[in-house]
Protein backbone atom coordinates (compact mmCIF):
# COMPACT_ATOMS: atom_id res chain seq x y z
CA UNK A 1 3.03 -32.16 28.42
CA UNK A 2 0.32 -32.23 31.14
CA UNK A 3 1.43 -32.70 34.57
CA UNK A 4 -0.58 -35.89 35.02
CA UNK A 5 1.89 -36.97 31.69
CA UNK A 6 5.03 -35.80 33.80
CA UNK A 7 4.18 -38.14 36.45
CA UNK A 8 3.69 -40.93 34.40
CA UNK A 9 6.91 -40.05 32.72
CA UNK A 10 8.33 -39.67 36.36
CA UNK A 11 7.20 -43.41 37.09
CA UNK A 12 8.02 -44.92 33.80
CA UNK A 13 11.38 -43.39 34.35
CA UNK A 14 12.00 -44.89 38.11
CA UNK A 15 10.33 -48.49 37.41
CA UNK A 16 13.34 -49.20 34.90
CA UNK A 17 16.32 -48.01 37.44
CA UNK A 18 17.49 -50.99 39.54
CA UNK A 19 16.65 -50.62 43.58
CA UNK A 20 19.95 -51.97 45.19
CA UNK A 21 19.45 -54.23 48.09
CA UNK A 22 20.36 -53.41 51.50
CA UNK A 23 21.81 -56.20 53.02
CA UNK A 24 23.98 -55.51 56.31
CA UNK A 25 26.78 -56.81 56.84
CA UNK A 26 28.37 -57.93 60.38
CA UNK A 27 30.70 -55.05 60.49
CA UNK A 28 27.63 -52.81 59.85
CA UNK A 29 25.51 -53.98 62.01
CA UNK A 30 28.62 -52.82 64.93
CA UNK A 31 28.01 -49.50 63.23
CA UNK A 32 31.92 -48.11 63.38
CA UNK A 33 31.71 -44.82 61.29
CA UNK A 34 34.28 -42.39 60.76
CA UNK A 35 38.42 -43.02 61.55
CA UNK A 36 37.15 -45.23 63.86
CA UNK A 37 36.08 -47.76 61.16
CA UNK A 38 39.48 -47.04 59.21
CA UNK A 39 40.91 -47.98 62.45
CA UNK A 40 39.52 -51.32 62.82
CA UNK A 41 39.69 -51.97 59.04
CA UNK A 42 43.82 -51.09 59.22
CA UNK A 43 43.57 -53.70 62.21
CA UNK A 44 41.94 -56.57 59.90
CA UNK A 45 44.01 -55.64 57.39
CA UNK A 46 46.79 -56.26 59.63
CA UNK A 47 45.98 -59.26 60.74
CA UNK A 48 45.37 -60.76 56.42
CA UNK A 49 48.08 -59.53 55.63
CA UNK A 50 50.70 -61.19 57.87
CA UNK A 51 51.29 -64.74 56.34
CA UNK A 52 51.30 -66.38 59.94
CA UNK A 53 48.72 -65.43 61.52
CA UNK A 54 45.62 -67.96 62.07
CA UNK A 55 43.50 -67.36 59.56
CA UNK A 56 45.89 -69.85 57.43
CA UNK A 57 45.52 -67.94 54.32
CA UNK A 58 49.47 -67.27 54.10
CA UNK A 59 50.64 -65.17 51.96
CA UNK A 60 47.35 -64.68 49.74
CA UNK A 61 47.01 -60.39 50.93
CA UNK A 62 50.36 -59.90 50.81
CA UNK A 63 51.38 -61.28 47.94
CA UNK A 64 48.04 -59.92 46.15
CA UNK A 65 49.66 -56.03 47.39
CA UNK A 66 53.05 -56.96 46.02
CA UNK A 67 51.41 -57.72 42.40
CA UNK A 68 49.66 -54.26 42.64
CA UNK A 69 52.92 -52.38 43.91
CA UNK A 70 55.55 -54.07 41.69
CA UNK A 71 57.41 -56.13 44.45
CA UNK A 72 58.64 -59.45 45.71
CA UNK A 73 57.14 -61.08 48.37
CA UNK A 74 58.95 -64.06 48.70
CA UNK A 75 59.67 -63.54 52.46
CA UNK A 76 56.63 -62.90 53.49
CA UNK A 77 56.92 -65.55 56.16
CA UNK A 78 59.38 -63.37 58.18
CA UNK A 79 56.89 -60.69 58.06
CA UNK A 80 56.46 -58.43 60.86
CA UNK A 81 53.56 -55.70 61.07
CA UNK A 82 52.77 -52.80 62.94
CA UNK A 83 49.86 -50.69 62.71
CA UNK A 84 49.58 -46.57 63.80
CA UNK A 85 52.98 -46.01 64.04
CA UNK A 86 54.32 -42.90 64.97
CA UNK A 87 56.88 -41.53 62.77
CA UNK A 88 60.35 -40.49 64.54
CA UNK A 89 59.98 -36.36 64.08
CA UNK A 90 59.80 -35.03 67.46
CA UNK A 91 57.87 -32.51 66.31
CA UNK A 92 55.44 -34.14 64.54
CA UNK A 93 54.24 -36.83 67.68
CA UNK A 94 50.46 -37.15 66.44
CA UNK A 95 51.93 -38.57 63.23
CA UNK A 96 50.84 -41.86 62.69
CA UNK A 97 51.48 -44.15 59.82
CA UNK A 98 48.59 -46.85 59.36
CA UNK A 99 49.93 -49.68 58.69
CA UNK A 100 53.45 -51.02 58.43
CA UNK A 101 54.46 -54.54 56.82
CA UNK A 102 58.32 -55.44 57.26
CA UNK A 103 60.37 -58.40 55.83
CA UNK A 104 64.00 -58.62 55.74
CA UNK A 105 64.25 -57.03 52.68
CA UNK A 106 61.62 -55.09 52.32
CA UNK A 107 59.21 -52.52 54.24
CA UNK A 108 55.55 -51.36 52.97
CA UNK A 109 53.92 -47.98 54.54
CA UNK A 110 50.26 -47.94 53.96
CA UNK A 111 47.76 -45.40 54.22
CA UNK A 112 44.59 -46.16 55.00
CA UNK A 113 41.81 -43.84 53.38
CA UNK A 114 37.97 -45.21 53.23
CA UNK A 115 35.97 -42.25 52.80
CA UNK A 116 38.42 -39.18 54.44
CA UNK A 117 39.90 -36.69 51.96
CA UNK A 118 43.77 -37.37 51.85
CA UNK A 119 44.87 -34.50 54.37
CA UNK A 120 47.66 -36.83 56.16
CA UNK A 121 51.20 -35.29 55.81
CA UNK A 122 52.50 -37.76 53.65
CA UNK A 123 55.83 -35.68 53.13
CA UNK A 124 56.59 -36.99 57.40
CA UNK A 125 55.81 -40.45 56.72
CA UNK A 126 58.06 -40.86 53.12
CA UNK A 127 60.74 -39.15 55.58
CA UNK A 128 59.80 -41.26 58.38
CA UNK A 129 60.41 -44.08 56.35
CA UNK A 130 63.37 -43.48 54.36
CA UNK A 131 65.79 -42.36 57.95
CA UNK A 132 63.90 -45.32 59.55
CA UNK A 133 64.25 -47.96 56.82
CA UNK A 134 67.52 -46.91 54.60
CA UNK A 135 68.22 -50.92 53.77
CA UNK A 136 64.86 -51.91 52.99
CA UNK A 137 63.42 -51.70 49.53
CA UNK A 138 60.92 -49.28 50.11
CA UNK A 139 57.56 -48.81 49.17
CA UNK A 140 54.50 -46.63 50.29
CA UNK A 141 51.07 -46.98 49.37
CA UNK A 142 47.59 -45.08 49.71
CA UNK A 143 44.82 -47.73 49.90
CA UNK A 144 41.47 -46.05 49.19
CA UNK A 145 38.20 -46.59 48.94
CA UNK A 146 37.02 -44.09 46.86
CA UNK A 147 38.83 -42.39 44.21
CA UNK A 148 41.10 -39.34 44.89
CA UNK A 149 40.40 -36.00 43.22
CA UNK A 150 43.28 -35.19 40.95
CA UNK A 151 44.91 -32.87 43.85
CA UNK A 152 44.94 -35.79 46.06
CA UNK A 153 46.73 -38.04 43.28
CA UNK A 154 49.48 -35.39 42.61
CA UNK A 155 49.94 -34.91 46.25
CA UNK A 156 50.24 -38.54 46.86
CA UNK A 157 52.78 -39.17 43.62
CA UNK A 158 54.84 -35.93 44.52
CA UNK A 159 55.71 -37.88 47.77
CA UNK A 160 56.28 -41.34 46.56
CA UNK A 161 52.84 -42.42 47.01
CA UNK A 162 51.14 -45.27 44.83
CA UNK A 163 47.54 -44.91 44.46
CA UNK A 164 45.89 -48.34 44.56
CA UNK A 165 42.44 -48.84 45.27
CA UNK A 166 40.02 -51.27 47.88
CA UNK A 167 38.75 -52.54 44.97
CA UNK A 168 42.30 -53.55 42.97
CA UNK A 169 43.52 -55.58 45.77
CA UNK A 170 40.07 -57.25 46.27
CA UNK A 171 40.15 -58.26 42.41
CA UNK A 172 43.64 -59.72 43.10
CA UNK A 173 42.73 -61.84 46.42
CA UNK A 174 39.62 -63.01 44.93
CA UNK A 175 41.98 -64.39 41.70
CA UNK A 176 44.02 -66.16 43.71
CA UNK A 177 41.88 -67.81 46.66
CA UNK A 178 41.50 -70.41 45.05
CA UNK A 179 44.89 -71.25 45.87
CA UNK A 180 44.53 -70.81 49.33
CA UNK A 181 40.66 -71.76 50.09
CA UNK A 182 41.57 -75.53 51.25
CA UNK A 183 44.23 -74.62 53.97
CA UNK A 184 42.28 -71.50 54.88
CA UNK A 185 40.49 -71.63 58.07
CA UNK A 186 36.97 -71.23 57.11
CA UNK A 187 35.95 -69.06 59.74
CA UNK A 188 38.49 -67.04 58.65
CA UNK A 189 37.09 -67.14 55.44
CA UNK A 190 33.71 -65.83 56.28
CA UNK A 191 35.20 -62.95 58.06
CA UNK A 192 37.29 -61.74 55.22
CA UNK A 193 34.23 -62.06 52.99
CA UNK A 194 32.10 -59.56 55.17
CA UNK A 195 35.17 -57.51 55.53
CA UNK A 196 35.35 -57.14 51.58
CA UNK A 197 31.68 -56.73 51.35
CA UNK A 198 31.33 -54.25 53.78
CA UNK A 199 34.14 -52.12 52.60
CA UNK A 200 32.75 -52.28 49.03
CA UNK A 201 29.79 -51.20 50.24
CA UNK A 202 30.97 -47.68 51.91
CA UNK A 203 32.43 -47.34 48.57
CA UNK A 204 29.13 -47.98 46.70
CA UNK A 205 27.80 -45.14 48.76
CA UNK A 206 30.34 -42.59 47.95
CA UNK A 207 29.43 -43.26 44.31
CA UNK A 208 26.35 -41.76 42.39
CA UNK A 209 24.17 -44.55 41.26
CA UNK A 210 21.87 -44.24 38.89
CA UNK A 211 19.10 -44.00 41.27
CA UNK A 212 20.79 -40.84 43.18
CA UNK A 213 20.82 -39.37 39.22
CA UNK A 214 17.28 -40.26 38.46
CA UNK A 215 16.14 -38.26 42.12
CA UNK A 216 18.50 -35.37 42.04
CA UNK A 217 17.38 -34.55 38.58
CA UNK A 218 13.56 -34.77 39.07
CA UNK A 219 13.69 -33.45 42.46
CA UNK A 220 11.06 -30.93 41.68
CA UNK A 221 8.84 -33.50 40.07
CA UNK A 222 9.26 -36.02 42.59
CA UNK A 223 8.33 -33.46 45.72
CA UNK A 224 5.51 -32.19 43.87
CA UNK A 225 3.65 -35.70 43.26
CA UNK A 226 4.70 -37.19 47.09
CA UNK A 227 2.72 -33.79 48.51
CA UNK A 228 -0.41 -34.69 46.16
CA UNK A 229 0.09 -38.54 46.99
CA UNK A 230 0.15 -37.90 50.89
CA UNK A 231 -2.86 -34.86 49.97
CA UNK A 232 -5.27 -37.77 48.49
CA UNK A 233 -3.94 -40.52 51.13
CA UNK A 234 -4.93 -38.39 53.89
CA UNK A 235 -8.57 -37.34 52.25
CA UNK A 236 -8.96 -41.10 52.10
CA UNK A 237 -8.19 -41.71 55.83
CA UNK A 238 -10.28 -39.19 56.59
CA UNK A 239 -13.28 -40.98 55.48
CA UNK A 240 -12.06 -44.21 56.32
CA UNK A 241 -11.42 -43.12 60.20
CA UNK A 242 -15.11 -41.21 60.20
CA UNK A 243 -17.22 -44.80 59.39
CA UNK A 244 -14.44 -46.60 62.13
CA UNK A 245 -15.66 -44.48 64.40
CA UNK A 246 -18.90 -45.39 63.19
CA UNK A 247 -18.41 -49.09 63.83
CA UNK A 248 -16.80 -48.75 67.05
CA UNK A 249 -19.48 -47.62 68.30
CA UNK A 250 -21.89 -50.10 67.07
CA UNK A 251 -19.72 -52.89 68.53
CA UNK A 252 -19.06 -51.87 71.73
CA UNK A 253 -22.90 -51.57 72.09
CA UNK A 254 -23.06 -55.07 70.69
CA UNK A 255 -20.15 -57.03 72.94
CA UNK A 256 -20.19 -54.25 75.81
CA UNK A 257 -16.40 -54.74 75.24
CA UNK A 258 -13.44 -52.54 75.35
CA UNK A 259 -12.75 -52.42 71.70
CA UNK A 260 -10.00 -49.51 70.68
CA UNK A 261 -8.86 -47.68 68.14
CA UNK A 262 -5.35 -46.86 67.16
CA UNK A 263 -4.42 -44.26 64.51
CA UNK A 264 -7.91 -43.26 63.92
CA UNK A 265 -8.18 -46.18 61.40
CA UNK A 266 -7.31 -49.74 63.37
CA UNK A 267 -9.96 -50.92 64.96
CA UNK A 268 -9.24 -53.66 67.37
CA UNK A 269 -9.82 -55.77 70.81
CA UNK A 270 -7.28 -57.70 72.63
CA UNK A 271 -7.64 -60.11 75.87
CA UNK A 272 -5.08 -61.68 78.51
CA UNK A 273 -3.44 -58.10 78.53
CA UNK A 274 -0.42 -58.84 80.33
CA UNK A 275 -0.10 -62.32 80.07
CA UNK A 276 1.87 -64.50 78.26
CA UNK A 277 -1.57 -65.46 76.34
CA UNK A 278 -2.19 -62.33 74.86
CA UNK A 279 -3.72 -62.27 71.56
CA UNK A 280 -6.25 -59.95 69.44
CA UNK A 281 -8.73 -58.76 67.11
CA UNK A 282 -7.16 -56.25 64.57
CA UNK A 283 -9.56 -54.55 61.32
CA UNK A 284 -8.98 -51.78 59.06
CA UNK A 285 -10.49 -50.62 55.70
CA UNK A 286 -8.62 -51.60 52.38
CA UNK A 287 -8.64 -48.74 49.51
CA UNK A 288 -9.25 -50.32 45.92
CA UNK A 289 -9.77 -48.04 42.94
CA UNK A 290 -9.94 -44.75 44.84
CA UNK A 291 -12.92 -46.27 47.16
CA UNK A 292 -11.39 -46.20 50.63
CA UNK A 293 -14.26 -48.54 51.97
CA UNK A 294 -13.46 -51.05 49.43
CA UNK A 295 -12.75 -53.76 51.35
CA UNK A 296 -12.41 -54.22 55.26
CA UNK A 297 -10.13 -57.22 56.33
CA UNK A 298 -10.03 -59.02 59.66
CA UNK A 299 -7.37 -60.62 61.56
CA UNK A 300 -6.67 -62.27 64.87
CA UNK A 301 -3.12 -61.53 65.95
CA UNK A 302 -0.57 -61.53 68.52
CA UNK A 303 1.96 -59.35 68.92
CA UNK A 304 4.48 -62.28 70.06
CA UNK A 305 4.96 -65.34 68.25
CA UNK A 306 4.82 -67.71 71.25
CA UNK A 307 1.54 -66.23 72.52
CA UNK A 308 0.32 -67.74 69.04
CA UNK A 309 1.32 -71.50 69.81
CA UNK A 310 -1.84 -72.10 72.96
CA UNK A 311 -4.56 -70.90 70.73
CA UNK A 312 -3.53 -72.67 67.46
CA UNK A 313 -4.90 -76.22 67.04
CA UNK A 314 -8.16 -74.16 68.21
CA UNK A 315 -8.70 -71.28 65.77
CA UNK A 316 -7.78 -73.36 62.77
CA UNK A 317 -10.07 -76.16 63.50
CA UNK A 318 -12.90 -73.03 63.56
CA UNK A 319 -12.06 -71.18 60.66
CA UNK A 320 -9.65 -73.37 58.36
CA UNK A 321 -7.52 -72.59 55.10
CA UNK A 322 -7.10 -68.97 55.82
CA UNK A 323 -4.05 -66.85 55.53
CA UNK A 324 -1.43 -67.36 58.34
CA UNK A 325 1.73 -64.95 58.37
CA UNK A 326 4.20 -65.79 61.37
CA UNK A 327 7.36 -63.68 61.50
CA UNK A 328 8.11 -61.68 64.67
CA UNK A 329 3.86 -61.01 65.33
CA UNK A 330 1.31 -63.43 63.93
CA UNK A 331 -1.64 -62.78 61.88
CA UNK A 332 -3.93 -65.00 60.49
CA UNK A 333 -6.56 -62.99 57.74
CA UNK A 334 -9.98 -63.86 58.03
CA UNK A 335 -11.92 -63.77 54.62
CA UNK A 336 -12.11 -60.39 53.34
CA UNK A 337 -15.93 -58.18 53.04
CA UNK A 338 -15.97 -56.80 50.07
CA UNK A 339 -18.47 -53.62 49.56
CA UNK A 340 -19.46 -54.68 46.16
CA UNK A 341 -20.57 -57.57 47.67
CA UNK A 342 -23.88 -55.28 49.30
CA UNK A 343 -26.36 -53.49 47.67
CA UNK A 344 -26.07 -50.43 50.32
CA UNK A 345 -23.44 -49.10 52.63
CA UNK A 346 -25.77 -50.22 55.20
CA UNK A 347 -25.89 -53.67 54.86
CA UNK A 348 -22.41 -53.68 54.09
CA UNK A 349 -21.26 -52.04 57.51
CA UNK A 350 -23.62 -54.68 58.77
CA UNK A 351 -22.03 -57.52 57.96
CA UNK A 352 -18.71 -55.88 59.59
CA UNK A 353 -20.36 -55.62 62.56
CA UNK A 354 -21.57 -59.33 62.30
CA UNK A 355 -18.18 -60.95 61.62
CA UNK A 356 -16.69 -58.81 64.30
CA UNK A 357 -18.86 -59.65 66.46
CA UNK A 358 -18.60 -63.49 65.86
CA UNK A 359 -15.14 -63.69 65.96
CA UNK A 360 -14.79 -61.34 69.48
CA UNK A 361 -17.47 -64.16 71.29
CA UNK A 362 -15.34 -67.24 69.90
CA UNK A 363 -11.38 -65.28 70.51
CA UNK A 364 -13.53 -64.42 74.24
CA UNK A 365 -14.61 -67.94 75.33
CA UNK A 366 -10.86 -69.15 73.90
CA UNK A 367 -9.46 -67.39 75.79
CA UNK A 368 -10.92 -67.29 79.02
CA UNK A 369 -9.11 -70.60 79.59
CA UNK A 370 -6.19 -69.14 80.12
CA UNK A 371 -7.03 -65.81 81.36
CA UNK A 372 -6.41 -67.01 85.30
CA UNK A 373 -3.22 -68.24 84.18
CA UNK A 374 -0.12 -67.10 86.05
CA UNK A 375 2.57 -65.30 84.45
């Protein structure tokens, strides 16, 4: 197989794999990390979990746990919780157990584990427990994220440990919110959504997708044809930045104006610097079928929406039914010169020159109403 075969192979390969979509959640976008995040996710948990609390859910958590554990929960309204408690062994102070829920007749130890390896002392908390809680019907849980390697398991079933995992209980509470979804406090709601989502996505990373296959196994490949891409990319901005250069010239000469060039390959001109009226002239070339000079597009911008709103009504009553993009800049595309269009490179650069230099004497006069504008 040639190598230009391989990379077509290579391509075939990836444009079949599904591209996940990254979607941040709330809790993401605070960016906890580490025991930290197991901390505040032990504290949520907490909070769904106890059947009074405001989020008016009851006893959907709980009772969702119970089903997983083998358990009644049918006083979960005299529920108390605790969370990082520290088990009695004087010796053993830094001990902490993550979260503790206690009825009257029964007390459930949980372990916390998102993405950490299971290195807690579990042997101190099952002891903790039993000295602590000798009525209670007793039962102790590791609540993970991932799954355990089989050392973990034994170690967490040779101490009375039941394995259940993130994704177990969220099967259960989604089953059975429909129960509780009209007396549930909506915001409430939302929060335990992004709470499960968020969760299930650390867990999504900890697992090898398809995607993470596809890389690791053409690694080689893959490295090989992103060095040739960036080779030829940068052979075509090469030749693209020498005729800017080129053009820069020429218009400066033509509007004796302070045009710039950023990158090597944006050519552009911007007025009321400073201001909240700024706005600008922005070009670059457009490769097509491995001709860098293809095409060379136009657009006035600003690089704020609301300096966009004064000069509006204006430029679209010049140049109507062109492209306007608004998102956090603005850029509306002026028609795009197309080299085929000219029977020589000459004339072609030309009639860049000409269009730029229209539009920078129509943006100038625009704007020199509101150039004397305070701030």
């Amino acid at each position: 197989m040639s190598e230009q075969e391989t990379y077509r192979d290579i391509l075939n390969k990836f444009s079949k794999i599904p591209i996940p979509e990254d979607e941040s959640t709330f809790l993401e976008l605070c960016h906890y990390s580490g025991e930290r995040f197991e901390e505040i996710c032990s504290r949520i948990l907490e909070f769904y979990f106890q059947p009074n609390n405001k989020h008016g859910f009851g006893d959907l958590w709980f009772k969702s746990l119970c089903q997983l554990i083998g358990c009644e929960c049918g006083d979960a309204f005299e529920m108390e919780t605790h969370t990082e408690e520290y088990t009695y062994n004087a010796e053993e102070k830094n001990k902490r157990i993550d979260i503790i829920l206690e009825t009257p007749s029964l007390i459930v130890a949980i372990e916390n584990k998102i993405g950490a390896d299971l290195y807690n002392d579990l042997g101190v908390y099952s002891e903790h427990i039993h000295k602590t809680y000798p009525s209670l019907e007793q039962k102790l849980v590791v609540l993970t994220a991932r799954s355990l390697a089989a050392h973990e398991k034994i170690k967490a079933n040779q101490n009375g440990f039941i394995v259940i995992g993130y994704n177990q209980l969220f099967v259960n509470v989604k089953s059975l919110i429909g129960e509780y979804v009209s007396r549930g406090d909506q915001k409430y709601l939302v929060f335990m959504l992004d709470f499960m989502k968020t969760v299930e996505n650390r867990a999504n990373i900890m697992i090898q997708t398809d995607l993470d296959k596809f890389f690791s196994t053409n690694k080689v490949v893959i490295e090989n044809l992103i060095e040739q891409y960036n080779s030829w990319n940068n052979r075509l901005l090469e030749q693209q930045k020498e005729v800017i250069r080129d053009i820069l010239a020429k218009i400066k000469n033509l509007t004796g104006a302070a045009w710039w060039v950023y990158q090597g390959w944006d050519l552009g001109i911007s007025f009321n610097d400073g201001t909240p009226y700024r706005i600008g002239i922005e070009s670059h070339f457009q490769e097509i079928n491995n001709d860098p000079l293809s095409e060379f597009h136009i657009l006035i911008t600003t690089w704020n929406t609301k300096c966009w709103l004064p000069y509006e009504s204006a430029i679209l009553e010049k140049y109507p039914g062109y492209n306007l993009e608004k998102g956090e800049r603005v850029y509306y595309r002026m028609p795009v010169i197309e080299r085929i269009q000219y029977d020589s490179n000459e004339q072609y650069f030309e009639r860049i020159s000409q269009c730029l230099d229209e539009y920078y004497h129509f943006m100038k006069d625009l704007t020199a109403n509101y150039s004397n504008l305070s701030q």
